[in-house]
C-alpha atoms as a PDB file:
ATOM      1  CA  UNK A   1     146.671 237.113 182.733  1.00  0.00           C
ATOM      2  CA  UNK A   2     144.330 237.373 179.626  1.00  0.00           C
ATOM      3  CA  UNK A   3     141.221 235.081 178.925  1.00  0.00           C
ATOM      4  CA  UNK A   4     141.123 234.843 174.712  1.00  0.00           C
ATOM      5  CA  UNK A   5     138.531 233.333 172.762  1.00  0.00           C
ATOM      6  CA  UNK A   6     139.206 233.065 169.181  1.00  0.00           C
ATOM      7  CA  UNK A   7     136.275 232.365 166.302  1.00  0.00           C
ATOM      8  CA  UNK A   8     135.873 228.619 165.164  1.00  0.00           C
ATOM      9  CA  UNK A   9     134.280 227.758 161.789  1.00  0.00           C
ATOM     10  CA  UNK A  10     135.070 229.828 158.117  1.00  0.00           C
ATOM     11  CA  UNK A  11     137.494 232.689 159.994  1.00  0.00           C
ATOM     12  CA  UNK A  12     139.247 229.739 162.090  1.00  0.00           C
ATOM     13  CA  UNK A  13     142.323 228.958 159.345  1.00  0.00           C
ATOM     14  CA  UNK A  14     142.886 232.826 158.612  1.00  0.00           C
ATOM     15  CA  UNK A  15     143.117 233.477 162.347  1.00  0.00           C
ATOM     16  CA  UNK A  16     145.672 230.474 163.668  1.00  0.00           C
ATOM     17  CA  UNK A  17     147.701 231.917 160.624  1.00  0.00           C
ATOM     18  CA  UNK A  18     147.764 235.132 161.719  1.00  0.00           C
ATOM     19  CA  UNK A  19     148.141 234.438 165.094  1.00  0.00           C
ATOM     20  CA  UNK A  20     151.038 232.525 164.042  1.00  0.00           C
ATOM     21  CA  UNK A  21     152.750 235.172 162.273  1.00  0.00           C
ATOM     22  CA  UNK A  22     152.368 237.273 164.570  1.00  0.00           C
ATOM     23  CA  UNK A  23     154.576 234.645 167.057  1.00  0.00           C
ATOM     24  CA  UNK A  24     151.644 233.679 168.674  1.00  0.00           C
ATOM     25  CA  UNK A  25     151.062 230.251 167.427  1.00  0.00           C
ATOM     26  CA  UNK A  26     147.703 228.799 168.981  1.00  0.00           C
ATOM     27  CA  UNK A  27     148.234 225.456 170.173  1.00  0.00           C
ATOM     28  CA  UNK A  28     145.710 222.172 169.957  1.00  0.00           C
ATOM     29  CA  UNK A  29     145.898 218.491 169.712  1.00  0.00           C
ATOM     30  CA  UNK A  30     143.256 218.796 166.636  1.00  0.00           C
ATOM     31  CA  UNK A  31     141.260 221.222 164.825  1.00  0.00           C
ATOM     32  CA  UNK A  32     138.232 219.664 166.910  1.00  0.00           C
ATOM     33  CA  UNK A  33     139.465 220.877 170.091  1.00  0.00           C
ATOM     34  CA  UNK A  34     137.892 223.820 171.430  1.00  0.00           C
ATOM     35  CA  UNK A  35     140.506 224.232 174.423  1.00  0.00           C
ATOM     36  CA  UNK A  36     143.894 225.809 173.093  1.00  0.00           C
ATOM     37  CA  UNK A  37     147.080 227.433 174.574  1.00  0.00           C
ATOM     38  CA  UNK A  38     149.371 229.919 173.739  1.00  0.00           C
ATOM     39  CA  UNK A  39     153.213 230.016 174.653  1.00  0.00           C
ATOM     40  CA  UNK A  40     153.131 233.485 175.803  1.00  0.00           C
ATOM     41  CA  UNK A  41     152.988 235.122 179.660  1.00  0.00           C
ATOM     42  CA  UNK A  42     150.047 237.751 178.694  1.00  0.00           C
ATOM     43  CA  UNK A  43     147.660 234.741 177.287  1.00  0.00           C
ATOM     44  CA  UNK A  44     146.672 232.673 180.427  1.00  0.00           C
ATOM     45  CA  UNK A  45     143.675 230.295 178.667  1.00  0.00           C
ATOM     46  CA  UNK A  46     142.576 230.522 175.040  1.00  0.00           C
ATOM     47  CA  UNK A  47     139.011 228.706 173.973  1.00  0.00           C
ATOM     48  CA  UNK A  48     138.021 228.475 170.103  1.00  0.00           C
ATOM     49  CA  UNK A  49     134.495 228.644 169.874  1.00  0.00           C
ATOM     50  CA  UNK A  50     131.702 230.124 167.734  1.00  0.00           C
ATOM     51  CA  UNK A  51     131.855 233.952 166.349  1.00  0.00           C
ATOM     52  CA  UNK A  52     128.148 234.332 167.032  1.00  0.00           C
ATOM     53  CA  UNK A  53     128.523 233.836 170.597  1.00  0.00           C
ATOM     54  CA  UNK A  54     132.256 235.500 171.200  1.00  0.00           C
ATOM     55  CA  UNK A  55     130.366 239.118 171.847  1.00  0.00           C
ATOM     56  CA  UNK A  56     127.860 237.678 174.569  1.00  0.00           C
ATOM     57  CA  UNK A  57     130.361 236.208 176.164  1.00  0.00           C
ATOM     58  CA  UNK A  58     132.697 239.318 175.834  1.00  0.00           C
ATOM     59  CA  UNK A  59     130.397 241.151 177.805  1.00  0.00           C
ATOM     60  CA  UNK A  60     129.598 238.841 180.506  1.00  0.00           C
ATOM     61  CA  UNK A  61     132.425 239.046 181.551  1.00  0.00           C
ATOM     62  CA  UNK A  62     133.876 235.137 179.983  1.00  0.00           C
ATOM     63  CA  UNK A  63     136.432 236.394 178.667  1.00  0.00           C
ATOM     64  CA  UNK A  64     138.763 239.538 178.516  1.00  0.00           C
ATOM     65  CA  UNK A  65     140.047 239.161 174.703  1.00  0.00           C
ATOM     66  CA  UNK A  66     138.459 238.038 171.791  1.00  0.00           C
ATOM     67  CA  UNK A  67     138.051 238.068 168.137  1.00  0.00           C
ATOM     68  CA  UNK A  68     135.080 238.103 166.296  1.00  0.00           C
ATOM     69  CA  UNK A  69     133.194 240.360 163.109  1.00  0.00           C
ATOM     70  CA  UNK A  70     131.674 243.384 163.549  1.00  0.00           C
ATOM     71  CA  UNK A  71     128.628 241.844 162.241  1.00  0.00           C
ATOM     72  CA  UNK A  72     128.038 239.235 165.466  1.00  0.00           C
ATOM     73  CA  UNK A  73     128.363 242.267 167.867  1.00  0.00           C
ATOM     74  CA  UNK A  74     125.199 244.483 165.766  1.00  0.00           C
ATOM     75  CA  UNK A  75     123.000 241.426 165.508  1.00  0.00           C
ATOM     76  CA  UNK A  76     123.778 240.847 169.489  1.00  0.00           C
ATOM     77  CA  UNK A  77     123.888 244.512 170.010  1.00  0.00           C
ATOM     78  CA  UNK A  78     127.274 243.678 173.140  1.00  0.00           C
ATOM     79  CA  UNK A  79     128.346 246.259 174.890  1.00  0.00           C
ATOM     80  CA  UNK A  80     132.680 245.155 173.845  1.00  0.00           C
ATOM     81  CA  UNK A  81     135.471 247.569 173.436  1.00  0.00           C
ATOM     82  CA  UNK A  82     136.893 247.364 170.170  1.00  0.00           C
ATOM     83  CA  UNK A  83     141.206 247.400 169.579  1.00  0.00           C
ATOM     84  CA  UNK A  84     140.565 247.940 166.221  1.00  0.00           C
ATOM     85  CA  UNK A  85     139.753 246.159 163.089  1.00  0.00           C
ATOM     86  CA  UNK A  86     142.248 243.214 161.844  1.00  0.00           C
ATOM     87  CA  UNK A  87     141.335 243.224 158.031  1.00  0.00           C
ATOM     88  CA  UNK A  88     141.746 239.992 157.039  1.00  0.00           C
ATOM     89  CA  UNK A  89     138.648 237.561 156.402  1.00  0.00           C
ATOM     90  CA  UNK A  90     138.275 233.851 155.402  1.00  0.00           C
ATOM     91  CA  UNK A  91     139.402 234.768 151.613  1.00  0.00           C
ATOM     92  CA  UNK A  92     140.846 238.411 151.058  1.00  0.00           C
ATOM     93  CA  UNK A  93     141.672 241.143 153.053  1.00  0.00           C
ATOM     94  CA  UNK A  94     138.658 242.972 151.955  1.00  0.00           C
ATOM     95  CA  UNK A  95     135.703 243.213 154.613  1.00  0.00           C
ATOM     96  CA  UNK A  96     132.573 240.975 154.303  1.00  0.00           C
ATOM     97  CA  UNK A  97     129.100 242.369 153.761  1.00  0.00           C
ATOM     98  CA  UNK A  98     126.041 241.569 155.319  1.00  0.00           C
ATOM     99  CA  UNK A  99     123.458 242.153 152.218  1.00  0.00           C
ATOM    100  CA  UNK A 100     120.095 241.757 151.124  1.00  0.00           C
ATOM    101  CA  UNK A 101     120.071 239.687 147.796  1.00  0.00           C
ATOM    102  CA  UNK A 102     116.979 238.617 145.943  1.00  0.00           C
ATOM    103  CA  UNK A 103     115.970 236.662 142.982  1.00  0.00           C
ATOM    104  CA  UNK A 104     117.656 238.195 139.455  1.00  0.00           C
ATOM    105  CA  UNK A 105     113.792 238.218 138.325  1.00  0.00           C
ATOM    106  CA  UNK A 106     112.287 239.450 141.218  1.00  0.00           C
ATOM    107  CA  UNK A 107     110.472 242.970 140.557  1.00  0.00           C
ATOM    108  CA  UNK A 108     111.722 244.766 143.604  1.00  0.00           C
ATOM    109  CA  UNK A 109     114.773 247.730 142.980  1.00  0.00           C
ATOM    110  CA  UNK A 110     114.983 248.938 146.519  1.00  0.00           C
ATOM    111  CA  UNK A 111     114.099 247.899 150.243  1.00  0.00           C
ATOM    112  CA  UNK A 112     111.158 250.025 149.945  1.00  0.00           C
ATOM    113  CA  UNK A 113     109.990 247.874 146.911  1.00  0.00           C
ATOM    114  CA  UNK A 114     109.202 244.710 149.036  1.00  0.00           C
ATOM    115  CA  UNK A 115     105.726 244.127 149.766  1.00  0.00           C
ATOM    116  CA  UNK A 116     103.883 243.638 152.848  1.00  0.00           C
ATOM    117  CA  UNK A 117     104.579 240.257 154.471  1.00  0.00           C
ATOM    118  CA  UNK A 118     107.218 239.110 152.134  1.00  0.00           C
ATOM    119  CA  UNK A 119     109.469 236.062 153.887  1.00  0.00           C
ATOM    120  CA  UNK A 120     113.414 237.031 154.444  1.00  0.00           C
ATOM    121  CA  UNK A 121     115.611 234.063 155.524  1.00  0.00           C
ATOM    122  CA  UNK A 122     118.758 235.254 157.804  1.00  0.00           C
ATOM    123  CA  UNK A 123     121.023 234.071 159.974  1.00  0.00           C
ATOM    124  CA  UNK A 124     120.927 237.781 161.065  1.00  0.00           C
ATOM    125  CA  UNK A 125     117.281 237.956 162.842  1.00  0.00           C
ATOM    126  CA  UNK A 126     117.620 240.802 164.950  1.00  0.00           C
ATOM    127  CA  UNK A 127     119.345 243.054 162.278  1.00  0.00           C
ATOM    128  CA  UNK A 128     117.305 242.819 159.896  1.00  0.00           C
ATOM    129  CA  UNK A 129     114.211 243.424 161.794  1.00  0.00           C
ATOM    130  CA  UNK A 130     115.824 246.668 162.844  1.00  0.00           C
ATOM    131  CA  UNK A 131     116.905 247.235 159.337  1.00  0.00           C
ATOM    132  CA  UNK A 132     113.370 246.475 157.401  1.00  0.00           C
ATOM    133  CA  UNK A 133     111.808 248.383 160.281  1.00  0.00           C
ATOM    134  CA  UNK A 134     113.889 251.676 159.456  1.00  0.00           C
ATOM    135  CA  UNK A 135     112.464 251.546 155.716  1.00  0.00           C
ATOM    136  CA  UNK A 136     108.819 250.671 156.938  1.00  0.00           C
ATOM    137  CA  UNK A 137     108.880 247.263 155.551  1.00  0.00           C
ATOM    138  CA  UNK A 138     106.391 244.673 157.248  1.00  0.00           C
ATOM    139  CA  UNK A 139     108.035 241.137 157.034  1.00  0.00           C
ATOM    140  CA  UNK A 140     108.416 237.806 158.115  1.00  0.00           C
ATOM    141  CA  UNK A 141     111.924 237.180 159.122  1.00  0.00           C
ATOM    142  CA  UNK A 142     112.672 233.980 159.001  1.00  0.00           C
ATOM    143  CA  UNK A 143     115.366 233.003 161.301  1.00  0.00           C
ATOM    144  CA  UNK A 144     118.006 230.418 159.037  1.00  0.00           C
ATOM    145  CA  UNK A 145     120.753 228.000 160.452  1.00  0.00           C
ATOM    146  CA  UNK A 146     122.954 227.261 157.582  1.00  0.00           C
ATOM    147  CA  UNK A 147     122.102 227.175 153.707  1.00  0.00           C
ATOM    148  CA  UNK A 148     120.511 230.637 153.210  1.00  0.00           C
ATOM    149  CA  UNK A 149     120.964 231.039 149.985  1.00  0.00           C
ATOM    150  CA  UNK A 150     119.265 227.533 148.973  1.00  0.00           C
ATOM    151  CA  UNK A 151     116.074 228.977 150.770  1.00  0.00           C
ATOM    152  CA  UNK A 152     114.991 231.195 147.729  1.00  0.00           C
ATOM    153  CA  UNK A 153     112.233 231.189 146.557  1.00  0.00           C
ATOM    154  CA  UNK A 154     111.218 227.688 146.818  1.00  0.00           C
ATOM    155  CA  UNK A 155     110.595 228.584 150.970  1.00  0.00           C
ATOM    156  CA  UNK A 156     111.283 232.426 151.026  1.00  0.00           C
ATOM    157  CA  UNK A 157     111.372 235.247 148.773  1.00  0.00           C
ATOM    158  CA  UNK A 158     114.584 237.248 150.268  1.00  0.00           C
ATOM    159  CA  UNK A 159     117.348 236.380 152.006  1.00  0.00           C
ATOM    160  CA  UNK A 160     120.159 238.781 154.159  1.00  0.00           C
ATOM    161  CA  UNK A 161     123.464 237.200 154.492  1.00  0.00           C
ATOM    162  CA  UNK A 162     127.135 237.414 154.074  1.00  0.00           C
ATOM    163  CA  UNK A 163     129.197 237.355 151.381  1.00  0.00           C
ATOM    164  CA  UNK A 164     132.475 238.413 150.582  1.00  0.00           C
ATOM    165  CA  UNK A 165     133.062 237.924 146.886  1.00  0.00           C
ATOM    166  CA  UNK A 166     129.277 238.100 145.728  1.00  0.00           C
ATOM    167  CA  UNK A 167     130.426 234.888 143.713  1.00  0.00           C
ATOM    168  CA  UNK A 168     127.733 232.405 145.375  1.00  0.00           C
ATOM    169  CA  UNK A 169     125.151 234.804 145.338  1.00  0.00           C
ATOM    170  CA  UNK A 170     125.299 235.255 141.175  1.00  0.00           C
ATOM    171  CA  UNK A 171     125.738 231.060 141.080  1.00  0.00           C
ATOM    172  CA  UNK A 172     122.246 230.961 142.793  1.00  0.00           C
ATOM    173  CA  UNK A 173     120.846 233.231 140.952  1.00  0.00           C
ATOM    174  CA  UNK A 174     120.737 236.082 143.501  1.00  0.00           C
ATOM    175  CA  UNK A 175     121.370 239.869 142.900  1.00  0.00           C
ATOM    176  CA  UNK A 176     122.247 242.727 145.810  1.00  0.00           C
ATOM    177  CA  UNK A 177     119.294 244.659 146.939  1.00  0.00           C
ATOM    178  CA  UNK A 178     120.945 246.745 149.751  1.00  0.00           C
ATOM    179  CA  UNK A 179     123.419 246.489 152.148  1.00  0.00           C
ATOM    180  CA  UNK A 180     123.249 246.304 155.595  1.00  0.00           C
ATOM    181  CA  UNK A 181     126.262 246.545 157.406  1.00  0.00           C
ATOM    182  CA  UNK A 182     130.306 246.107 155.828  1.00  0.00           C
ATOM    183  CA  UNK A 183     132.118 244.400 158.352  1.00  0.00           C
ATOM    184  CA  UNK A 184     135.804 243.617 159.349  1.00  0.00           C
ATOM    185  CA  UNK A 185     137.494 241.340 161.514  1.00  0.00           C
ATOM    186  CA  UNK A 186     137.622 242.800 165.005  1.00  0.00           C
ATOM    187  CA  UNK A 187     139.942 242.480 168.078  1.00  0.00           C
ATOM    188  CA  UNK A 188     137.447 243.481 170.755  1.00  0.00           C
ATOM    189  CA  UNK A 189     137.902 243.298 174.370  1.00  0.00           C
ATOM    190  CA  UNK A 190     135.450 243.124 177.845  1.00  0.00           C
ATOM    191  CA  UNK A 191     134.814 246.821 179.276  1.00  0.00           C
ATOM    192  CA  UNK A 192     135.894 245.681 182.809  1.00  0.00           C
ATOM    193  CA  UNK A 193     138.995 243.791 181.803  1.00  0.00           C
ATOM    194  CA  UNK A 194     139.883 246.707 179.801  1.00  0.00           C
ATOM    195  CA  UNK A 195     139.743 249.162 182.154  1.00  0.00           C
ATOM    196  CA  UNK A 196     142.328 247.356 184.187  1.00  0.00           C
ATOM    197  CA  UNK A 197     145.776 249.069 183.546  1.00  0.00           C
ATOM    198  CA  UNK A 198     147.659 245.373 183.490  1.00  0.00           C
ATOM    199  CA  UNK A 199     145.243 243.910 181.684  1.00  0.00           C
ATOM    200  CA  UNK A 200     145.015 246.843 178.860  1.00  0.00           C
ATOM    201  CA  UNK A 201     148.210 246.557 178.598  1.00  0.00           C
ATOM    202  CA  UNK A 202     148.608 243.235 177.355  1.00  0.00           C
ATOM    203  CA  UNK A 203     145.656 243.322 175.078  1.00  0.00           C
ATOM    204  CA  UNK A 204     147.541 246.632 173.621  1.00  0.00           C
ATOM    205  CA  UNK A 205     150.728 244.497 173.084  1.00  0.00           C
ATOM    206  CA  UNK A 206     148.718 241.826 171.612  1.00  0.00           C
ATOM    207  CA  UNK A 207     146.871 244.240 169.100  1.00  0.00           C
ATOM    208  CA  UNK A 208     150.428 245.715 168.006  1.00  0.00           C
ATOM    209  CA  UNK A 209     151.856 242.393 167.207  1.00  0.00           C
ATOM    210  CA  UNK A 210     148.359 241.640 164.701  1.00  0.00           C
ATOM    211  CA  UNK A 211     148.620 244.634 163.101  1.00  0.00           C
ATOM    212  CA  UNK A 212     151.820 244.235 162.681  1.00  0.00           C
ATOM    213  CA  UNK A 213     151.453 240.770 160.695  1.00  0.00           C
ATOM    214  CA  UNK A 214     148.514 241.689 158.945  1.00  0.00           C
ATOM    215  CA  UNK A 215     150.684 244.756 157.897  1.00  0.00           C
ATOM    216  CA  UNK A 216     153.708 242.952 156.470  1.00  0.00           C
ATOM    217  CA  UNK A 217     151.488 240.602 154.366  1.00  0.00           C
ATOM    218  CA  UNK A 218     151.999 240.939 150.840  1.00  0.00           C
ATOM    219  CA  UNK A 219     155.305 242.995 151.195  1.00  0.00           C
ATOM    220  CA  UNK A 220     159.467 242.437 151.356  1.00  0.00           C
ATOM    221  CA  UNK A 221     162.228 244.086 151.961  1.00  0.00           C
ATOM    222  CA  UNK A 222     164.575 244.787 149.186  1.00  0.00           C
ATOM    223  CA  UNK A 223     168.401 245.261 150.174  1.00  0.00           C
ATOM    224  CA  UNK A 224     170.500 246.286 147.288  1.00  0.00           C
ATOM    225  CA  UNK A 225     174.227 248.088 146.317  1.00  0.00           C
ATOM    226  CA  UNK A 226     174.548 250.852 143.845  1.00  0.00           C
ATOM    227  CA  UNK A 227     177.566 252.889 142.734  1.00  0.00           C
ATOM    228  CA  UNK A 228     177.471 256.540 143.682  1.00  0.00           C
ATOM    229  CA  UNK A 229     176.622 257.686 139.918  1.00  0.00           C
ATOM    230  CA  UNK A 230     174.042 255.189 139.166  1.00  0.00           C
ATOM    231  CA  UNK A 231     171.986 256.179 142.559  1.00  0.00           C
ATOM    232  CA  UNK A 232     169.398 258.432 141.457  1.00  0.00           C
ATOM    233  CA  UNK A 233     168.292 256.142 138.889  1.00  0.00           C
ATOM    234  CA  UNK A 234     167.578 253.702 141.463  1.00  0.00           C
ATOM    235  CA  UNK A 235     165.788 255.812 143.505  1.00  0.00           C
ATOM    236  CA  UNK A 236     163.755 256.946 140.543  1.00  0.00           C
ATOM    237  CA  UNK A 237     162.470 253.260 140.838  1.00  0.00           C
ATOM    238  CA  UNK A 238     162.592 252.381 144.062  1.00  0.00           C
ATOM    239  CA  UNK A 239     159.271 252.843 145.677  1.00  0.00           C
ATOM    240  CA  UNK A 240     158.883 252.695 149.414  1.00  0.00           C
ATOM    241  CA  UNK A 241     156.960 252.924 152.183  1.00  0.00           C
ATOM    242  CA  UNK A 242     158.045 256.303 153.131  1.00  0.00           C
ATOM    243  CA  UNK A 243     161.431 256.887 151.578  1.00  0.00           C
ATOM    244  CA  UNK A 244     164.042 254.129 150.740  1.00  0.00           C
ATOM    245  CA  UNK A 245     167.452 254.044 153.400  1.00  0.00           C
ATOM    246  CA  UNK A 246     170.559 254.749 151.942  1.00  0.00           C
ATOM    247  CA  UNK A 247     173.707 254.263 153.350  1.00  0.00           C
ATOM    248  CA  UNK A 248     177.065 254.699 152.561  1.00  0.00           C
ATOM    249  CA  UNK A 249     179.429 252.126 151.951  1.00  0.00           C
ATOM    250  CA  UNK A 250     183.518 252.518 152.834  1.00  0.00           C
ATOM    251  CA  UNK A 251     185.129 254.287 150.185  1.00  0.00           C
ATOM    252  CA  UNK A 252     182.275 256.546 149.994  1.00  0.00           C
ATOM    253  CA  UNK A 253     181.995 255.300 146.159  1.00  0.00           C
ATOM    254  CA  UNK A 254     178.894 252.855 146.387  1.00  0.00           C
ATOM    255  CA  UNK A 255     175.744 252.688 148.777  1.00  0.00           C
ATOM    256  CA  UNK A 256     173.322 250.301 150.211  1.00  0.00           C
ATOM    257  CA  UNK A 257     169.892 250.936 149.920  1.00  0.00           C
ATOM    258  CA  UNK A 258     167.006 249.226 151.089  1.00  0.00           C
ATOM    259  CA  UNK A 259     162.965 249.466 150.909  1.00  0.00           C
ATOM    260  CA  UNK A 260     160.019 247.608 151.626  1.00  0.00           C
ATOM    261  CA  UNK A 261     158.301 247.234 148.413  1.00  0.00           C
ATOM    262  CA  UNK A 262     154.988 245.214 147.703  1.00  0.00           C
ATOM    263  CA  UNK A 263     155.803 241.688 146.817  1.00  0.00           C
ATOM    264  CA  UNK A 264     153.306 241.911 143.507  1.00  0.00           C
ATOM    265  CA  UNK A 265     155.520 243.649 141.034  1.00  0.00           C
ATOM    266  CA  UNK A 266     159.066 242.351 142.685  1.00  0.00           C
ATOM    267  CA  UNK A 267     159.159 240.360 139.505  1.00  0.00           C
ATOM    268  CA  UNK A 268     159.576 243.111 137.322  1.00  0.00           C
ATOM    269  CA  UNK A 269     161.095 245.574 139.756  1.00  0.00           C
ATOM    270  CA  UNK A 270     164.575 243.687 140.544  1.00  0.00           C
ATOM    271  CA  UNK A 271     165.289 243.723 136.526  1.00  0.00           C
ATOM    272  CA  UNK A 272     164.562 247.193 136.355  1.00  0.00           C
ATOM    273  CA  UNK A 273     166.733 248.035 139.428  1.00  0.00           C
ATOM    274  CA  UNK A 274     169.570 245.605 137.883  1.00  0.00           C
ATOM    275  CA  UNK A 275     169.005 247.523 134.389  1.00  0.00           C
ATOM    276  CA  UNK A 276     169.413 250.805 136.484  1.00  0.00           C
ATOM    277  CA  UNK A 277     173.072 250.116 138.260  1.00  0.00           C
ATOM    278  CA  UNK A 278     171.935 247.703 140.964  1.00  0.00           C
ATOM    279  CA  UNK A 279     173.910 244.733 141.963  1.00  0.00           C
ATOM    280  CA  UNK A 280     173.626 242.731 145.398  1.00  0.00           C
ATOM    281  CA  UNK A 281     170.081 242.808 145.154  1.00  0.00           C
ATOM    282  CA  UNK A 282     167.937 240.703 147.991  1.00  0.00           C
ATOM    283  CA  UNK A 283     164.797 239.884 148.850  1.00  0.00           C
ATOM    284  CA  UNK A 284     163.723 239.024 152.544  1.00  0.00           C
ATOM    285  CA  UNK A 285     160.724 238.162 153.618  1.00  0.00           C
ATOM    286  CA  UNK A 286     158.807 240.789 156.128  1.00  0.00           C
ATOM    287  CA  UNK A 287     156.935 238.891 159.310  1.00  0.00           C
ATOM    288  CA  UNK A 288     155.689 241.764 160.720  1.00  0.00           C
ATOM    289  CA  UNK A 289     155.661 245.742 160.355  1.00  0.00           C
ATOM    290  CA  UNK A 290     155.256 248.299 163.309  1.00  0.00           C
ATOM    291  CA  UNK A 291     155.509 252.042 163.234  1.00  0.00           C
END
């Protein structure tokens, strides 16, 4: 039914794992292969291909489904429906950020500061001509395939690029000017294909199983037993996600009570709960959450 293209290159290995969590598991007979397949009724033909070109070919009409950053579809300026941001990127779950870093020595303190024909190196042409043009800067934008932050200032003086961590930029020597855009990961769709109930549909069901991954990352589900006069203490502990279950047990003297807690902490939290009357205590592993 669905036409998916999926981003190749640094957002690839986050993506097949999510997919995978999500029981979608992309299938390929090597990380080199650009044609994939996915065991599921809604996903009729699945390409892996370059982020940069996923919006273009969103809105032509090439595909129905697709994932890509929020960045690619500014600098391309596609006309896509987004599902929603998946916030997850090639490192963290934090969103990258397209910036404008220069030299630590350099004079300039704002956009403003940059003088008249100064060279910027970007993989990010278009945006940042639109971007120096709102603050009245006169430029050379240099358009940049790869190595950006090498460029400065042997061949330019600026440079607007990603970054996610801002740990390469201080290794070269760079510091944070402005920023220009913060993007996440984005599940974004073809306006036609979208407007077609069936179609919707599927891309809807896809979009709650993603969420629904990227939501149970970094959380468990504690199951525990606790006699009826040492309950409140556990619950005095016990945080949740809303409020822990508790059920009771025959012979209405004990209860089972159960949580999804965040995984960082579980180390300290079961001893606590064990110190505080609980026995039986387990911890599952969480694959996906949905409301």
């Amino acid at each position: 039914m669905l036409s998916l293209v999926l981003p190749k290159g640094s957002l690839e290995k986050a993506t097949m794992l999510l997919f995978d969590a999500a029981d979608l598991t992309v299938q390929r007979t090597s990380d080199r292969d650009y044609r994939a397949s996915i065991d599921d009724p809604r996903i009729e033909r699945v390409r892996v291909l370059r982020p940069q070109e996923i919006p273009t070919y969103l809105e032509q009409g090439l595909f129905d489904l697709g994932i890509t950053g929020r960045d690619w579809i500014t600098e391309t300026d596609s006309d896509v429906v987004s599902l929603g941001e998946l916030k997850y990127s090639k490192a963290t779950s934090n969103p990258v950020r397209v910036i404008m870093a220069v030299p630590d020595g350099a004079p300039w303190q704002k956009v403003s500061d940059l003088p008249e024909g100064v060279r910027i190196s970007t993989e990010f042409p278009a945006m940042t001509r639109r971007f120096l043009e709102k603050h009245g800067v006169k430029a050379t934008v240099v358009p940049s395939y790869g190595a950006t932050e090498a460029k400065v200032p042997d061949i330019v003086d600026a440079i607007v690029d990603l970054t996610e961590t801002g740990s390469s930029l201080r290794k070269n020597g760079l510091r944070i000017l402005d920023t220009l855009l913060t993007s996440y990961t984005e599940l974004v769709a073809n306006r036609d294909a979208y407007e077609d109930a069936e179609k919707r549909a599927a891309m809807e069901d896809i979009s709650l199983l993603l969420q629904g991954a990227i939501r149970a990352r970094g959380n468990v589900l504690l199951k525990l037993n606790v006699a009826q006069a040492d309950l409140q203490n556990v619950l005095d502990i016990m945080p949740s996600m809303s409020s822990p279950t508790v059920t009771s047990l025959a012979g209405g003297e004990s209860n089972a009570v159960e949580s999804v807690v965040a995984k960082r902490g579980v180390n300290t939290l079961i001893p606590a709960l064990k110190a505080a009357g609980a026995h039986d205590i387990l911890e599952i592993p969480i694959s996906k959450i949905v409301d």
